[in-house]
Protein backbone atom coordinates (compact mmCIF):
# COMPACT_ATOMS: atom_id res chain seq x y z
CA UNK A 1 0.00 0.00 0.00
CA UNK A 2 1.17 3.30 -0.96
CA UNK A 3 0.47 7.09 0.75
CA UNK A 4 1.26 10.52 -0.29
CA UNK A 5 1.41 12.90 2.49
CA UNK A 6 1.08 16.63 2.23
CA UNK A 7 3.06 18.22 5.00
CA UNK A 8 6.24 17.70 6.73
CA UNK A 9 5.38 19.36 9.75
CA UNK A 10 4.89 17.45 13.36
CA UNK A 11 1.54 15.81 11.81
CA UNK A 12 2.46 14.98 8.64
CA UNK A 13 6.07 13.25 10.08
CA UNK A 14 4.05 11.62 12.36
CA UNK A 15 1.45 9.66 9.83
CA UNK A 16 4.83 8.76 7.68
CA UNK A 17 6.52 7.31 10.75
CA UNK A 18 3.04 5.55 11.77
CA UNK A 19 2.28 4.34 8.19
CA UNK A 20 6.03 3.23 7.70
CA UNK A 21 6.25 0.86 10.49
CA UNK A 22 3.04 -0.98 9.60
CA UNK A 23 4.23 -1.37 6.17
CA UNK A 24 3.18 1.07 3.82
CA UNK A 25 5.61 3.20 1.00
CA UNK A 26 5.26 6.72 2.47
CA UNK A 27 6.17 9.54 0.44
CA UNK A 28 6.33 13.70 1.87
CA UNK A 29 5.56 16.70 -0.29
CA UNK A 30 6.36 19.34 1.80
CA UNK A 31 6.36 23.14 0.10
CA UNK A 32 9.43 24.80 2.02
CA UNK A 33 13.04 23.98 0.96
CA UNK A 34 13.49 22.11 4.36
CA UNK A 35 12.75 21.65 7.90
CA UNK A 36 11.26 25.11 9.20
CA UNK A 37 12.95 27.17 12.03
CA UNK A 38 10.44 29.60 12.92
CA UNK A 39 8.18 27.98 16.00
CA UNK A 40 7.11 28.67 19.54
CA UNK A 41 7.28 26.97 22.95
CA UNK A 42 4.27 24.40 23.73
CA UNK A 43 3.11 22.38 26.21
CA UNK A 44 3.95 18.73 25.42
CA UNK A 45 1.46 15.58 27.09
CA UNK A 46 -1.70 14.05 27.07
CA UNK A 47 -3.08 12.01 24.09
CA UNK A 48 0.21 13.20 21.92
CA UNK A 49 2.43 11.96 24.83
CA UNK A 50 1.11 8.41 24.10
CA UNK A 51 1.68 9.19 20.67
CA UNK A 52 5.28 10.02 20.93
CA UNK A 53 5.39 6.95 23.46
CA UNK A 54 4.62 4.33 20.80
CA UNK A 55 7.08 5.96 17.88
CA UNK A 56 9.81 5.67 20.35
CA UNK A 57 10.85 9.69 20.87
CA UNK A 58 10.10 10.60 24.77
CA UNK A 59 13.28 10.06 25.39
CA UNK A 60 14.54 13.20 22.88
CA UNK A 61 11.75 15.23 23.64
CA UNK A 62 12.82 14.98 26.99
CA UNK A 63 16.53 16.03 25.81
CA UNK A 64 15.00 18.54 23.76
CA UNK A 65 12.60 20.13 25.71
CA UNK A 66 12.90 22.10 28.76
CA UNK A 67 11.57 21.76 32.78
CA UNK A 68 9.30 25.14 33.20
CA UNK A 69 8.75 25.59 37.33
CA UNK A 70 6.50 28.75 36.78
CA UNK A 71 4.50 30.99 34.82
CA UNK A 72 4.92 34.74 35.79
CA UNK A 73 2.40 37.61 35.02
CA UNK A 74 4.37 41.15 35.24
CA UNK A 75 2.61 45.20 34.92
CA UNK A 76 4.42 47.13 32.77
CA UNK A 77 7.23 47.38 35.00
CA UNK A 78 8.40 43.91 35.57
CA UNK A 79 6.46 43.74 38.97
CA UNK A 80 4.96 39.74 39.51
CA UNK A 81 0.94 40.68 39.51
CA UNK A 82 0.17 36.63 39.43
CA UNK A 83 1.82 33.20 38.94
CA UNK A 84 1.61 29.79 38.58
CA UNK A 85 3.23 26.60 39.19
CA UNK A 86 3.50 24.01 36.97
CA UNK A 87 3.76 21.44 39.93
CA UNK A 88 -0.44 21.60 39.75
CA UNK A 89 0.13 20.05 36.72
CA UNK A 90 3.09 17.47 37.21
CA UNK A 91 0.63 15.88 40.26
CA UNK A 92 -1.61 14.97 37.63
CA UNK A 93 0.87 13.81 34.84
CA UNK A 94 3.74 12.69 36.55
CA UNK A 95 6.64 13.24 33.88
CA UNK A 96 5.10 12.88 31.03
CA UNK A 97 5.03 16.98 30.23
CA UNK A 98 7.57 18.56 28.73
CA UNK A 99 7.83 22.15 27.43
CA UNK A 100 9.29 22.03 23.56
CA UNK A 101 9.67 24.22 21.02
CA UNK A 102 7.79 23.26 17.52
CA UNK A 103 10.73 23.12 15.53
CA UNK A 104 12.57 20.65 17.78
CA UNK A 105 9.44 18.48 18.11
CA UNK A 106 9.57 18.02 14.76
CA UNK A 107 13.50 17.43 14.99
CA UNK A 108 12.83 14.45 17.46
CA UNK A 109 9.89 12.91 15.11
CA UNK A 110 12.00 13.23 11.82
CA UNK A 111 15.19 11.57 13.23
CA UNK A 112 13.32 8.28 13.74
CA UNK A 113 12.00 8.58 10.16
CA UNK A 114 12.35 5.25 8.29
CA UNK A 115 15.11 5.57 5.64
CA UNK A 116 12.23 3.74 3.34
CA UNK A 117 10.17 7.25 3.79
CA UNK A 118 10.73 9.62 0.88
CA UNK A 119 11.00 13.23 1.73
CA UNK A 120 10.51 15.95 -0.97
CA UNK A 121 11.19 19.48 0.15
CA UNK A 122 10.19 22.77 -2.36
CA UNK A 123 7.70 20.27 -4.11
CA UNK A 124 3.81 21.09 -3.64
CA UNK A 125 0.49 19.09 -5.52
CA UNK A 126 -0.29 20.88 -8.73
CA UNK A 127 -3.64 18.74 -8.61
CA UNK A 128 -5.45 15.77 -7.32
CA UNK A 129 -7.87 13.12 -9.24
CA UNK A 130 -9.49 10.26 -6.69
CA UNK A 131 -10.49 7.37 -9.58
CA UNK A 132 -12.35 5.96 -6.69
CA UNK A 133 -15.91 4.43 -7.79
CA UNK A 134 -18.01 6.06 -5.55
CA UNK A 135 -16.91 8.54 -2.74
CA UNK A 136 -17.19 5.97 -0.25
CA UNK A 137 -16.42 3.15 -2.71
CA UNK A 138 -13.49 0.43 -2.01
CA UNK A 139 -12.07 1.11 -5.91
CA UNK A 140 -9.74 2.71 -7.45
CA UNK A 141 -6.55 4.91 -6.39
CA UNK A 142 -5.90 8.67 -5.88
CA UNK A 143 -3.28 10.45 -8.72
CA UNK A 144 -1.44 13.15 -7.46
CA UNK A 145 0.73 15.26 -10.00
CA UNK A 146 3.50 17.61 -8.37
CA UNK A 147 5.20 20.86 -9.16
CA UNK A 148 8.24 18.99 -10.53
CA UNK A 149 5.92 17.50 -13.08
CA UNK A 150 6.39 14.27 -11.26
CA UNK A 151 3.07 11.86 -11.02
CA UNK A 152 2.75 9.61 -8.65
CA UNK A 153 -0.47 7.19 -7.75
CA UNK A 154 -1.33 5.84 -4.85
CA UNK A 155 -3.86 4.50 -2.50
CA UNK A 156 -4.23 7.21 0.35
CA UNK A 157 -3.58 10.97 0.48
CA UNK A 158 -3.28 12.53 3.92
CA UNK A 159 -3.60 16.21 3.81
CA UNK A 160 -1.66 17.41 6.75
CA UNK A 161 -0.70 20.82 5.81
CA UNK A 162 -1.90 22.78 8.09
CA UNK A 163 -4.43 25.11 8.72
CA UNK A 164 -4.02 26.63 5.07
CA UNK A 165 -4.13 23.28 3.49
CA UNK A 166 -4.13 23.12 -0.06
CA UNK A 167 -5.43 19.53 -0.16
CA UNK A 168 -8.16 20.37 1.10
CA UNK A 169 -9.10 23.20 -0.57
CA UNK A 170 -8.85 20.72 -4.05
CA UNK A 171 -10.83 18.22 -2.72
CA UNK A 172 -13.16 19.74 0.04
CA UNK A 173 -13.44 23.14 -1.29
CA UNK A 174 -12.50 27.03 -0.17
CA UNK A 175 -11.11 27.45 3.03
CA UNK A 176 -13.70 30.33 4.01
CA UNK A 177 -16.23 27.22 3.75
CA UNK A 178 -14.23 25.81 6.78
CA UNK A 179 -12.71 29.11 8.53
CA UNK A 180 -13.74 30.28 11.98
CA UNK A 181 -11.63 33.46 12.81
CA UNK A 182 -11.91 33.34 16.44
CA UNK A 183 -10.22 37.16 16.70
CA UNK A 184 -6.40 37.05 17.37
CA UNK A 185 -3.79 37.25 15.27
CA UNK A 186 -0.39 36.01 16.74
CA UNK A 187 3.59 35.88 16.24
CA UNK A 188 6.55 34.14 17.52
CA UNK A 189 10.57 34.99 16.68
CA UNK A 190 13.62 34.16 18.48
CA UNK A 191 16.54 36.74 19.21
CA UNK A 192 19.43 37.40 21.55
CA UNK A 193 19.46 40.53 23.89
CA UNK A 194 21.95 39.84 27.21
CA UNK A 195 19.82 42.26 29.28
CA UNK A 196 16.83 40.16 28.25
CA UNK A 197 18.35 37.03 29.02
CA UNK A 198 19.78 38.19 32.54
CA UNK A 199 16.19 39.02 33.51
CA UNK A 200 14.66 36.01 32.54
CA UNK A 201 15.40 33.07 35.08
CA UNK A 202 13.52 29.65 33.96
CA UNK A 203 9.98 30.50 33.84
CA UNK A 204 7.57 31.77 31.46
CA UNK A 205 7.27 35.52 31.84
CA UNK A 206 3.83 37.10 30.18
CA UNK A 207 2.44 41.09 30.27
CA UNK A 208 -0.36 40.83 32.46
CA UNK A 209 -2.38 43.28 29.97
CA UNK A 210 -5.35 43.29 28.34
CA UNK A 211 -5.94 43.65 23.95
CA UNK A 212 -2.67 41.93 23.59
CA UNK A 213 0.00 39.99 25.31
CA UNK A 214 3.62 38.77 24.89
CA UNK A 215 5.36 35.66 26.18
CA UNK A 216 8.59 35.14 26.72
CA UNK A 217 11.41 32.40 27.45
CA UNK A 218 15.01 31.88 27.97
CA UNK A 219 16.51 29.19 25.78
CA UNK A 220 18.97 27.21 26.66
CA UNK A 221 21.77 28.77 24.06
CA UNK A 222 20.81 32.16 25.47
CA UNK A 223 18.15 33.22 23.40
CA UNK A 224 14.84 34.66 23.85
CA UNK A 225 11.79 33.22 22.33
CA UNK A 226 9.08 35.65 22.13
CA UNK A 227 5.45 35.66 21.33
CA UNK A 228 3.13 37.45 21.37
CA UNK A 229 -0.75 37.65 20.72
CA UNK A 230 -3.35 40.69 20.04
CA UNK A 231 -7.05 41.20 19.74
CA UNK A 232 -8.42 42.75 16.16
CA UNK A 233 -11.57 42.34 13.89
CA UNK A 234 -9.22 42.33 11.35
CA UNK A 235 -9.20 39.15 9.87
CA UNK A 236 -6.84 39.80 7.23
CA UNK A 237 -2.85 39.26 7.84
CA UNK A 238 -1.25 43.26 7.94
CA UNK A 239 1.05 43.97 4.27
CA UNK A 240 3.69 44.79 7.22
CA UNK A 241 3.73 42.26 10.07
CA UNK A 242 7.01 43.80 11.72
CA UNK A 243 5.45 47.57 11.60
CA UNK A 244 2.37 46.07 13.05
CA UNK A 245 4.10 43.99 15.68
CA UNK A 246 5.99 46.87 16.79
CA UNK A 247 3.13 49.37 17.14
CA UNK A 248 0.61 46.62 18.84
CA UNK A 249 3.43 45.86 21.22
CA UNK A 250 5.28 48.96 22.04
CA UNK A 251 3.19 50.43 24.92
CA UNK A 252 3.38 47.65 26.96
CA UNK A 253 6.32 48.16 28.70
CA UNK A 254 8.62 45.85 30.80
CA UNK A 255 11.05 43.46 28.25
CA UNK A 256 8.70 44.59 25.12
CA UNK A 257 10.57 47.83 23.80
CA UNK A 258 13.59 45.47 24.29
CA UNK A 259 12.39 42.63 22.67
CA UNK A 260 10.46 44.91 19.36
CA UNK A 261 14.26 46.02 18.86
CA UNK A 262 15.12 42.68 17.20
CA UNK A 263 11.88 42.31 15.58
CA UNK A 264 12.74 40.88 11.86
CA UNK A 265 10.72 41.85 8.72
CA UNK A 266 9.82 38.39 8.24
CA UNK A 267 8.72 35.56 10.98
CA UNK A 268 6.07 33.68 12.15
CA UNK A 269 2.77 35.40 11.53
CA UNK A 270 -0.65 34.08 11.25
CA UNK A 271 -4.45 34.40 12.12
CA UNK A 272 -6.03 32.08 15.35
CA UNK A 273 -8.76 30.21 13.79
CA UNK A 274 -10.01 27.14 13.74
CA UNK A 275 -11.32 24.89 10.86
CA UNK A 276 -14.59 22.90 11.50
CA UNK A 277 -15.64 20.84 8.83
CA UNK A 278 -18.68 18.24 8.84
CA UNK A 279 -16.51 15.64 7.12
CA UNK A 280 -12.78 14.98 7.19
CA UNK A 281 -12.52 12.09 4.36
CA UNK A 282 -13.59 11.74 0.93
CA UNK A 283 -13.13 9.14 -1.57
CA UNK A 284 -9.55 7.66 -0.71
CA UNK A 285 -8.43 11.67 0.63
CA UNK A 286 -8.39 12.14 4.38
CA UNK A 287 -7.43 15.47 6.24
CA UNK A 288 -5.25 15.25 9.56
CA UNK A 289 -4.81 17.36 12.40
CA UNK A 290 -5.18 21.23 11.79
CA UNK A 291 -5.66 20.47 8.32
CA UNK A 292 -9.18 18.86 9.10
CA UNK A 293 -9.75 20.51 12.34
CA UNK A 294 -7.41 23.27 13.70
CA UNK A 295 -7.97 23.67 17.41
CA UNK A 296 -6.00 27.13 17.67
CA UNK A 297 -2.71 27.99 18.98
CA UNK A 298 -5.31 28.97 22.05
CA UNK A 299 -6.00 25.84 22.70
CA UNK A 300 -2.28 24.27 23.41
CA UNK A 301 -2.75 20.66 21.81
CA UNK A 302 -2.48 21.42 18.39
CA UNK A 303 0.91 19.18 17.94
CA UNK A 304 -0.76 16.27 20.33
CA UNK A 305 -3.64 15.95 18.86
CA UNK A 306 -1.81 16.08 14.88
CA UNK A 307 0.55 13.07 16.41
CA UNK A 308 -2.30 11.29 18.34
CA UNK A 309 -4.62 11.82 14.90
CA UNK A 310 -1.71 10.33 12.92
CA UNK A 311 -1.30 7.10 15.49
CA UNK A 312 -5.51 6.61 15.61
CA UNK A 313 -5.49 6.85 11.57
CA UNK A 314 -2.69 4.38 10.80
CA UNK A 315 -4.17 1.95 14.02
CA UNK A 316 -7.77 1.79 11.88
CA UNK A 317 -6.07 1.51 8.28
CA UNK A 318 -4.30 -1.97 9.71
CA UNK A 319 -7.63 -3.05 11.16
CA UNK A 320 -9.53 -2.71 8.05
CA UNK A 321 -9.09 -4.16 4.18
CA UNK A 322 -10.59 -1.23 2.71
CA UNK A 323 -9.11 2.58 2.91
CA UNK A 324 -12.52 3.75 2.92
CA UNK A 325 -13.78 1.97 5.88
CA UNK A 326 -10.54 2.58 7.50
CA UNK A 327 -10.69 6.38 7.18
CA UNK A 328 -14.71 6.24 8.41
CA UNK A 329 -13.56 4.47 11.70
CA UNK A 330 -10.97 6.81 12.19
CA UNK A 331 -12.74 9.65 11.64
CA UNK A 332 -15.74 8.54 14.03
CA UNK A 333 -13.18 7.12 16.76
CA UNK A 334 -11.00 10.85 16.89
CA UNK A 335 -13.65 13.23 16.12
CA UNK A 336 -15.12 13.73 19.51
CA UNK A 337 -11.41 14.43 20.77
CA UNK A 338 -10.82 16.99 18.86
CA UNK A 339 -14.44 18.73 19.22
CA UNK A 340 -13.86 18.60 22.89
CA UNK A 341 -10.25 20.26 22.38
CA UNK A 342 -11.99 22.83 19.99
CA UNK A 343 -14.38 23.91 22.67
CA UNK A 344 -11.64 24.59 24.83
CA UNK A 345 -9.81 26.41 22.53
CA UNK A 346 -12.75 28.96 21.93
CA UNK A 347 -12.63 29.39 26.14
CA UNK A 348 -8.93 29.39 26.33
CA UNK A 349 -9.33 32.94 24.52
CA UNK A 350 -10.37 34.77 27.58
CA UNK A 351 -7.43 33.29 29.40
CA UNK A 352 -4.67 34.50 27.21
CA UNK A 353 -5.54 37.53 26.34
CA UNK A 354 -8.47 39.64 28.61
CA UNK A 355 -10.42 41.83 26.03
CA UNK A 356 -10.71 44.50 29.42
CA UNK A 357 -9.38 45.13 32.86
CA UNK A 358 -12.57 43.05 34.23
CA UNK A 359 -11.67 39.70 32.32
CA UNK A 360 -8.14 40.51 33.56
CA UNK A 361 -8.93 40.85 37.31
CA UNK A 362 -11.04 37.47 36.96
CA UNK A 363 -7.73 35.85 35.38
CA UNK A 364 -5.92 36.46 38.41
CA UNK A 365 -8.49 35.60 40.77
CA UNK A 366 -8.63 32.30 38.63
CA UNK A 367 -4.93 31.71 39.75
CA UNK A 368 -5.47 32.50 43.27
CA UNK A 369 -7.93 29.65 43.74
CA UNK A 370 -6.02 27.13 41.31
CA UNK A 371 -3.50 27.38 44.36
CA UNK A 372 -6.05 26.41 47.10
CA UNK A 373 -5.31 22.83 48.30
CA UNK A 374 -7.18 20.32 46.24
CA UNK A 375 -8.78 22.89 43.16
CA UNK A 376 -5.33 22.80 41.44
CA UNK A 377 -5.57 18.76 41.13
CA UNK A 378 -9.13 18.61 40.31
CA UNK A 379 -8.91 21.68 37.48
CA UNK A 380 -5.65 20.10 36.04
CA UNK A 381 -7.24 16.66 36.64
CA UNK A 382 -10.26 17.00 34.62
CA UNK A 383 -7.88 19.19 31.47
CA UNK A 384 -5.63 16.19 31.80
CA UNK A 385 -8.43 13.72 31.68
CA UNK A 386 -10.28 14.64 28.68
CA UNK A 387 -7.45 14.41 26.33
CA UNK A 388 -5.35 11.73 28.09
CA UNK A 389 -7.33 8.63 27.20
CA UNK A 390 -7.62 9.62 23.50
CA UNK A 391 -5.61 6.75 22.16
């Protein structure tokens, strides 16, 4: 059995590795000319942690990642206004959380790669033809021609490219079919300041502010990671994302002026949105993680739930004879995961970034009583819960 996959990022690596081991000839279009440095620090566990258990990779995402003790909130002068320990969570999970940048998550994943798997970097699909019988019909196989004028046929195509995905708009239709703006648009770039670094110990360190917010960390060669998300009812990306970084950003004070210094013209920029969609497969085409349902940076489990997606999908194609039948069990197994995560990513909203000082007071009397003996267990229990037993 052969599968084209669309994507190279920590989903689409993931369904190759997956696929791979249970016997199928993988190959990767992936549009940029390699492996993609720009990212931003997540929260690693849950469903995704099982994931990443079963490839064989906890042990370098441990290397990789980095042991977080707090979360600090700070006014515009650097002042703590609320924090957090992550030992609330670590009760709950144990070890199996680690903070991890995107770019070395996907590191860990494409190290174990089979040789067998066949990478193609700067290649995209040109177009797509499913000569299945019937849209749910057991014929037939899925043509694929590329931008090197290459053709290849096979029996699957995963679209796991992301919330943009050009698979699916070929085979599903326009994105704005699919496109919830859910009003935020974020961005994430790395750069070295030595009075940055010197104030930043190992914690997270956030502007307790409301409209917009950024997030910083110290990595471990010294440089800053940075993020930062604003409010807008702009849906549309700015033609100049550094200008508009630097005049969202400027007034907050603190690290920010700092930080908008090393602002480069071009980084990590994009809307948060989600994609809902009523149906994820079609024919012998399937859509994986924020391809077929985006949960939102907001939302924290976008990279589990694209590795869990990819370990639940390749699980039900070696159960069943038929890649049809195989992708409607999958889809019908992971679906209510990911509509619970979606729910939460649509809450998680208010939490990152209060839209007034009201919502922001609220957020810190949320904190307060995550510290009272027995809430913090019981609120990280049930968030730990819910996506835990995915897989």
């Amino acid at each position: 059995m052969k599968a084209i996959i669309c994507g190279a990022g920590i989903t689409g690596l993931s369904a190759a590795n997956f696929l791979s081991t249970k016997g199928w000839d993988v190959t990767i279009v992936e549009r940029s000319a390699g492996p993609r440095p720009e990212g931003y620090m997540i929260d690693f566990f849950g469903s995704g942690w099982q994931a990443a258990t079963h490839m064989g990779v906890i042990g370098r995402i441990r290397e990789l990642g980095y042991d977080v003790n707090r979360i600090d909130y700070v006014d515009s002068s650097g002042r703590s206004t609320a924090h957090l320990g992550y030992e609330s969570f670590t009760k709950v999970v144990g070890d199996q959380l680690r903070s991890i940048l995107r770019p070395d998550l996907e590191q860990a994943i494409r190290e174990v790669l089979p040789d067998s798997v066949e990478l193609l970097y700067s290649t995209t699909i040109g177009s797509i033809q499913d000569t299945s019988a019937a849209a749910t019909g057991s014929g037939g196989k899925v043509d694929v021609e590329l931008s090197d004028g290459r053709r290849l046929t096979a029996d699957l195509l995963i679209g796991a490219d992301g919330i943009h995905s050009d698979v699916r708009a070929m085979v599903f239709g326009p994105e704005s079919d699919y496109f919830k703006f859910l009003g935020f648009h974020v961005g994430a770039y790395s750069f070295r300041d030595n009075r940055v670094k010197d104030i930043l110990a190992n914690r997270y360190a956030i502007t307790d502010t409301c409209g917009e917010a950024m997030f910083f960390y110290r990595l471990r060669d010294g440089s800053i990671s940075a993020l930062g998300v604003h409010r807008t009812d702009r849906q549309e990306r700015p033609g100049d994302i550094q200008q508009e970084f630097r005049e969202r950003y400027r007034s907050l004070g603190w690290l920010c002026p700092l930080a908008l210094e090393h602002c480069p013209e071009s980084f990590y920029y994009d809307q948060v949105a989600q994609i809902r969609m009523p149906r994820w497969h079609r024919g012998r085409v399937v859509l994986l993680g924020d391809a077929a349902a985006a949960v939102s940076l907001l939302a924290g489990q976008g990279a589990s739930l694209g590795m869990a997606g990819a370990y639940v999908l390749a699980d039900e194609l070696a159960k069943h004879d038929q890649v049809p039948a195989a992708l409607a069990a999958f889809e019908s197994r992971w679906r209510p995961y990911v509509a619970e995560q979606q729910k939460a990513g649509v809450s998680a909203a208010k939490w990152f970034v209060p839209a007034d000082r009201r919502a922001l007071l609220m957020r810190r009397l949320s904190m307060r009583l995550i510290k009272v003996p027995g809430v913090s267990r019981l609120v990280s229990g049930a968030v730990v819960g819910k996506i835990g037993a995915a897989i």
